[in-house]
N, C-alpha and C. Protein backbone atom coordinates (compact mmCIF):
# COMPACT_ATOMS: atom_id res chain seq x y z
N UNK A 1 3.80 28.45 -22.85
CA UNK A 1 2.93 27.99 -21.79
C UNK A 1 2.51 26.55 -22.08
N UNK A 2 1.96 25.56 -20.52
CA UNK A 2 1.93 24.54 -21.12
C UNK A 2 0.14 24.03 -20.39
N UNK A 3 -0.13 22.82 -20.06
CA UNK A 3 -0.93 22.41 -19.48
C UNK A 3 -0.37 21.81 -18.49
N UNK A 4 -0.91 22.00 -17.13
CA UNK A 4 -0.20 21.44 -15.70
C UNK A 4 -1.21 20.76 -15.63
N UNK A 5 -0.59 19.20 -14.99
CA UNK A 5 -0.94 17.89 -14.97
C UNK A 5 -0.65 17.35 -13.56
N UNK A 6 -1.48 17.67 -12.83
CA UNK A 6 -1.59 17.32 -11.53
C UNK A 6 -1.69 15.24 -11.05
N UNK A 7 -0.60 15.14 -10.67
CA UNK A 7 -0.45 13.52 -10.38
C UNK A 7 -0.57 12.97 -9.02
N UNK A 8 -1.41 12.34 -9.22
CA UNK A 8 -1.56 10.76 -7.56
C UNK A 8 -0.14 10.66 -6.99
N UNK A 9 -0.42 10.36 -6.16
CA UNK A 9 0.50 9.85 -5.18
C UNK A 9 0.96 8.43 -5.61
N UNK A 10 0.11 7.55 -6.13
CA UNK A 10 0.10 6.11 -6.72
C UNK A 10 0.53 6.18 -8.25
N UNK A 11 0.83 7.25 -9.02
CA UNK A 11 1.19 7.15 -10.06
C UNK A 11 2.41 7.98 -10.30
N UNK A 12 3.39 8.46 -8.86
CA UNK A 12 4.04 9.62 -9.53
C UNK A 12 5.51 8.60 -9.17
N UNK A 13 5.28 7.43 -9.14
CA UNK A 13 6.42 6.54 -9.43
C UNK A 13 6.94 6.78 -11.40
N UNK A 14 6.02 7.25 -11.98
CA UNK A 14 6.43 7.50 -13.49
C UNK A 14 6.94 8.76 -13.60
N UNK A 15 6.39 10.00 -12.42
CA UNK A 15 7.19 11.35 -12.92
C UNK A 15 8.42 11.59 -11.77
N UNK A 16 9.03 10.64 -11.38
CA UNK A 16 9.92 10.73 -10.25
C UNK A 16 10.03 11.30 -9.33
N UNK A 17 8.72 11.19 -8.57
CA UNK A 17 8.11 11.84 -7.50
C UNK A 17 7.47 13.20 -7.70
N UNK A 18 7.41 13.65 -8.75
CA UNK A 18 6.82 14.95 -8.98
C UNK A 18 5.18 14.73 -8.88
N UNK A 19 4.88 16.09 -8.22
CA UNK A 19 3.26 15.78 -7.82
C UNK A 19 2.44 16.85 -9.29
N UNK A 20 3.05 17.32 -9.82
CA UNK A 20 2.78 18.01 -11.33
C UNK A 20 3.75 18.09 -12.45
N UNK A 21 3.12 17.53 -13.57
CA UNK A 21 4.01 17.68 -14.33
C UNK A 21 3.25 18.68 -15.87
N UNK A 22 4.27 18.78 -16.83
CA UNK A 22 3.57 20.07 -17.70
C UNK A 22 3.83 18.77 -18.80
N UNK A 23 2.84 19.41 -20.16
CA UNK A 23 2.66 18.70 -21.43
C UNK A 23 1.86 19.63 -22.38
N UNK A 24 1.29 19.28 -23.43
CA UNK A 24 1.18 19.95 -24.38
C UNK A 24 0.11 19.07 -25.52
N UNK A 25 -0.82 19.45 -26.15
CA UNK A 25 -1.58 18.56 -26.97
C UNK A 25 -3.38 19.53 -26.98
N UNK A 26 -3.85 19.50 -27.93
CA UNK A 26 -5.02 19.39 -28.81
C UNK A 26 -6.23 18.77 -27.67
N UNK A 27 -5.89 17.79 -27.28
CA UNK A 27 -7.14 16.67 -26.89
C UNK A 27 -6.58 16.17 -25.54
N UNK A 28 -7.31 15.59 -24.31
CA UNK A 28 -6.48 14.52 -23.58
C UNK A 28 -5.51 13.79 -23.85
N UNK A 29 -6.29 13.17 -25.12
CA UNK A 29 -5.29 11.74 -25.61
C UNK A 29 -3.97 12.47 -26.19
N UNK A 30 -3.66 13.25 -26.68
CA UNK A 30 -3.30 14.35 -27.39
C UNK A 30 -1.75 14.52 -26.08
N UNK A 31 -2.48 15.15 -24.93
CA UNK A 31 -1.65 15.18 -23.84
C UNK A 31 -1.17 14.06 -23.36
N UNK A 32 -1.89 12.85 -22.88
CA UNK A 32 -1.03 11.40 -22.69
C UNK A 32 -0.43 11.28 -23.53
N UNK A 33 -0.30 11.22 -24.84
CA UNK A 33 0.82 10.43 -25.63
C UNK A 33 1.77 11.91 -25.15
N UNK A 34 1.50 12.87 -25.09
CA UNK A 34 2.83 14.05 -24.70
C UNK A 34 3.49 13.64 -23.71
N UNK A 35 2.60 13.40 -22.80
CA UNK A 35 3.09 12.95 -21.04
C UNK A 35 3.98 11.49 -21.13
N UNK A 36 3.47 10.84 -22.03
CA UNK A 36 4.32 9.40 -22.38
C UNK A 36 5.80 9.66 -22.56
N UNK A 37 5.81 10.52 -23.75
CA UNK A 37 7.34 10.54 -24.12
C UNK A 37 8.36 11.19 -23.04
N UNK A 38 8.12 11.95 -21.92
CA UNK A 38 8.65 11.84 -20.97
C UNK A 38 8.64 10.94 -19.50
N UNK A 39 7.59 10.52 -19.52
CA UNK A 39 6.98 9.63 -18.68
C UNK A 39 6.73 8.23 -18.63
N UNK A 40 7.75 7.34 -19.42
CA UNK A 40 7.45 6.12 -19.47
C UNK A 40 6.28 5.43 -19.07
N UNK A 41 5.21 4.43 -19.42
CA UNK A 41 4.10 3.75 -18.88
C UNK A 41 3.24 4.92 -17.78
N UNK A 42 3.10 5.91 -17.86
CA UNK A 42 2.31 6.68 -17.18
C UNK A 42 0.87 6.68 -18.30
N UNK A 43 1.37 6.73 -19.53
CA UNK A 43 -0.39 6.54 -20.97
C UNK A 43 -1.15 5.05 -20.29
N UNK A 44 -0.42 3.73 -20.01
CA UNK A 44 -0.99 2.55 -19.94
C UNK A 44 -1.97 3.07 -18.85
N UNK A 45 -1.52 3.26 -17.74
CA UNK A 45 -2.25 4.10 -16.37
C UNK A 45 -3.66 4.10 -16.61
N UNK A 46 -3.42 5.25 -17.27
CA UNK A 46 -4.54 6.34 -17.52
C UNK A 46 -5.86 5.76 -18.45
N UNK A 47 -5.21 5.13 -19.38
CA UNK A 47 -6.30 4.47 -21.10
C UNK A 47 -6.18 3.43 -20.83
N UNK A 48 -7.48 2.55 -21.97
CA UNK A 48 -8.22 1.63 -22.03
C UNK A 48 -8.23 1.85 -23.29
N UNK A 49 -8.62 0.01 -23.73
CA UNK A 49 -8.83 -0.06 -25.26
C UNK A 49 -7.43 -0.21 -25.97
N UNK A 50 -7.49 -0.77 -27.07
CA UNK A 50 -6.60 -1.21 -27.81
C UNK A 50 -6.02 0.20 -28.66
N UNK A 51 -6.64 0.99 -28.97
CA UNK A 51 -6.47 2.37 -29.30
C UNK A 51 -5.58 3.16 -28.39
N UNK A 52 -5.76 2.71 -26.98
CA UNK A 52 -6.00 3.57 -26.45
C UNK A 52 -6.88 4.39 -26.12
N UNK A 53 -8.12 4.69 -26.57
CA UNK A 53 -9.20 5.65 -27.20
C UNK A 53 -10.38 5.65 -26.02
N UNK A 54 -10.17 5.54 -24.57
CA UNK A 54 -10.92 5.44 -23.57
C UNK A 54 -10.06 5.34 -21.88
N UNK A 55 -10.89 6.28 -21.57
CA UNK A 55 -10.06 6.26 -20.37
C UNK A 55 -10.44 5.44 -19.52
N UNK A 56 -9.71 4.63 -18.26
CA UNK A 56 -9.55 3.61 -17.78
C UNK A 56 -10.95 3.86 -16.91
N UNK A 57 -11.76 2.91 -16.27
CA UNK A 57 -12.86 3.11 -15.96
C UNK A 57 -12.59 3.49 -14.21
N UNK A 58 -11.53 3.18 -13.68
CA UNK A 58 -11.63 3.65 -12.11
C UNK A 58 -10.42 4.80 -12.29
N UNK A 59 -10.34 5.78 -13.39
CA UNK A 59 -9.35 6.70 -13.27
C UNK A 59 -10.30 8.38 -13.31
N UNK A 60 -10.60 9.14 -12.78
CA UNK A 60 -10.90 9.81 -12.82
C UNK A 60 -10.45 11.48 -13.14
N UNK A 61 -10.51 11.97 -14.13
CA UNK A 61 -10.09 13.00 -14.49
C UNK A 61 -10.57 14.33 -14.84
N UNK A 62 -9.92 15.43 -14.20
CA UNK A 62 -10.60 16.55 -14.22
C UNK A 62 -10.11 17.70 -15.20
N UNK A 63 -10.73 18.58 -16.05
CA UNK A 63 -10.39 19.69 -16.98
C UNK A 63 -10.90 20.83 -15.90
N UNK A 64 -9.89 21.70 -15.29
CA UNK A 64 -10.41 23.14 -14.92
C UNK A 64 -11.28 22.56 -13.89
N UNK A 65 -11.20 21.74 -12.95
CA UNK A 65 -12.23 20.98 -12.09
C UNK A 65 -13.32 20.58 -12.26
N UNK A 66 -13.36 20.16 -13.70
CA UNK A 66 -14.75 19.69 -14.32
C UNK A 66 -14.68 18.55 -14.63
N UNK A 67 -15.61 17.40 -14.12
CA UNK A 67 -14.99 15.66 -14.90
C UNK A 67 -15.31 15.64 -16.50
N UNK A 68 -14.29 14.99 -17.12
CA UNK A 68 -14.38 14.89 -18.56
C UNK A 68 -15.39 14.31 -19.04
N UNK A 69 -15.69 13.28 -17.66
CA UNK A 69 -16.50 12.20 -18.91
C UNK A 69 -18.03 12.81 -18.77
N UNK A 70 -18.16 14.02 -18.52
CA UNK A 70 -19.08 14.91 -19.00
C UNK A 70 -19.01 15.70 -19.78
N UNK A 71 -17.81 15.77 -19.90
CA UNK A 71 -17.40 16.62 -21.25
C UNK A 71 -17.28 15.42 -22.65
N UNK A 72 -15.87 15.71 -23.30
CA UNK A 72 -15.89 14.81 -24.39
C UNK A 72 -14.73 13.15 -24.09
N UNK A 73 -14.74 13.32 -22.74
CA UNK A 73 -13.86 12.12 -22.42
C UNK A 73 -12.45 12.45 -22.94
N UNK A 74 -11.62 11.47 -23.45
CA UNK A 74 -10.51 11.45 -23.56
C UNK A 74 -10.33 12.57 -25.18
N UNK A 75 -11.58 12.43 -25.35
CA UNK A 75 -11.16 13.88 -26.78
C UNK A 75 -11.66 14.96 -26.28
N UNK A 76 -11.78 15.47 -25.02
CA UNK A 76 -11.99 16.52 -24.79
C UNK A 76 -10.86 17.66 -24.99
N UNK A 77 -11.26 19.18 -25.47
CA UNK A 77 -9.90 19.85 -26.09
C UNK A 77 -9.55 20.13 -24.60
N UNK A 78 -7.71 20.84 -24.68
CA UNK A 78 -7.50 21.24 -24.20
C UNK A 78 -6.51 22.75 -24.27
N UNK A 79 -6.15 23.32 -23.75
CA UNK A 79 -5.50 24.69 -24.23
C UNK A 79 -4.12 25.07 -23.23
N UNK A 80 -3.40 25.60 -23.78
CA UNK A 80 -2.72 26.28 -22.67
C UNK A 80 -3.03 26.69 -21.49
N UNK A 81 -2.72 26.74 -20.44
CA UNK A 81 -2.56 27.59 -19.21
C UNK A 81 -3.96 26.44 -18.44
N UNK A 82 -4.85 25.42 -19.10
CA UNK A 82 -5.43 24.72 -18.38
C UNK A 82 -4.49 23.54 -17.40
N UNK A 83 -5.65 23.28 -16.31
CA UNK A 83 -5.20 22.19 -15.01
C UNK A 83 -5.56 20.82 -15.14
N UNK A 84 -5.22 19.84 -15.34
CA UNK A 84 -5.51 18.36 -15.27
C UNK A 84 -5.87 17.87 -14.45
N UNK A 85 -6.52 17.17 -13.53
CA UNK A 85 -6.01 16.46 -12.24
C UNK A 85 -6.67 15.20 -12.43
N UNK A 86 -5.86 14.19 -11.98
CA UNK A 86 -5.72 13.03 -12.01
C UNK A 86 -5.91 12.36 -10.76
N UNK A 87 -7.20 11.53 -10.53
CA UNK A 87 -7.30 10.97 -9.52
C UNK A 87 -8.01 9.46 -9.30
N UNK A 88 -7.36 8.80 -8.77
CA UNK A 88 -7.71 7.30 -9.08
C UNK A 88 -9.07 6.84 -7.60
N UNK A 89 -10.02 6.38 -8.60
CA UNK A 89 -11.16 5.69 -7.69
C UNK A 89 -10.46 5.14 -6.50
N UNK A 90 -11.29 5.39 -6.07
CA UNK A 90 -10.69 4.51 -4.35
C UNK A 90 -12.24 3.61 -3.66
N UNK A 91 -11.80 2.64 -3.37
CA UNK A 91 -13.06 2.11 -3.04
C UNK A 91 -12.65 1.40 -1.57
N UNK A 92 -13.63 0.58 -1.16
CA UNK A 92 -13.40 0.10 0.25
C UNK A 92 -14.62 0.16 1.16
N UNK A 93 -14.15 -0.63 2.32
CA UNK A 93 -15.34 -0.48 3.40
C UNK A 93 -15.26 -2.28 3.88
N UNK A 94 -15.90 -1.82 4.84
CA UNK A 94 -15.84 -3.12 5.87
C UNK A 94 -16.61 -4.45 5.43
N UNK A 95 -16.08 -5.30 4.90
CA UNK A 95 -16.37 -6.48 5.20
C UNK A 95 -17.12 -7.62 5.73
């Protein structure tokens, strides 16, 4: 079993149009570097910081439909059979 990783519409130019993809890892960060090695530049996306060690500030991400960065952020654990979803700030309005 893996962790399903639900992807944007604006980022699934890295999973070749796939709107979910599966990975595997301990932590978030844990799962991006998983999602990397099949996914070329899909980690840059997502993280911040020279580490890597922070997630990008208009990227928004959910554990089990819960936002992380109420949880432990990008070291938050994760387990088998959990849902990711990935969704990028959107901003706007009239001028």
């Amino acid at each position: 079993m893996a962790i399903e990783v639900r992807i944007p519409t604006i980022l699934r130019q890295y999973t070749d149009g796939q709107k979910a993809v599966e990975g595997t890892g301990d932590t978030l960060a844990e799962l991006f570097a998983d999602l990397e090695t099949r996914h070329a530049g899909i980690r840059a996306r997502l993280v911040d910081g020279e580490a890597g060690d922070q997630l990008r500030r208009f990227v928004n991400v959910y554990l089990n439909d819960e936002d992380v960065r109420f949880l432990d952020g990008i070291n938050t654990k994760v387990s088998d059979g959990d849902n990711v979803t990935i969704l990028p700030a959107v901003a706007g309005g009239m001028a």
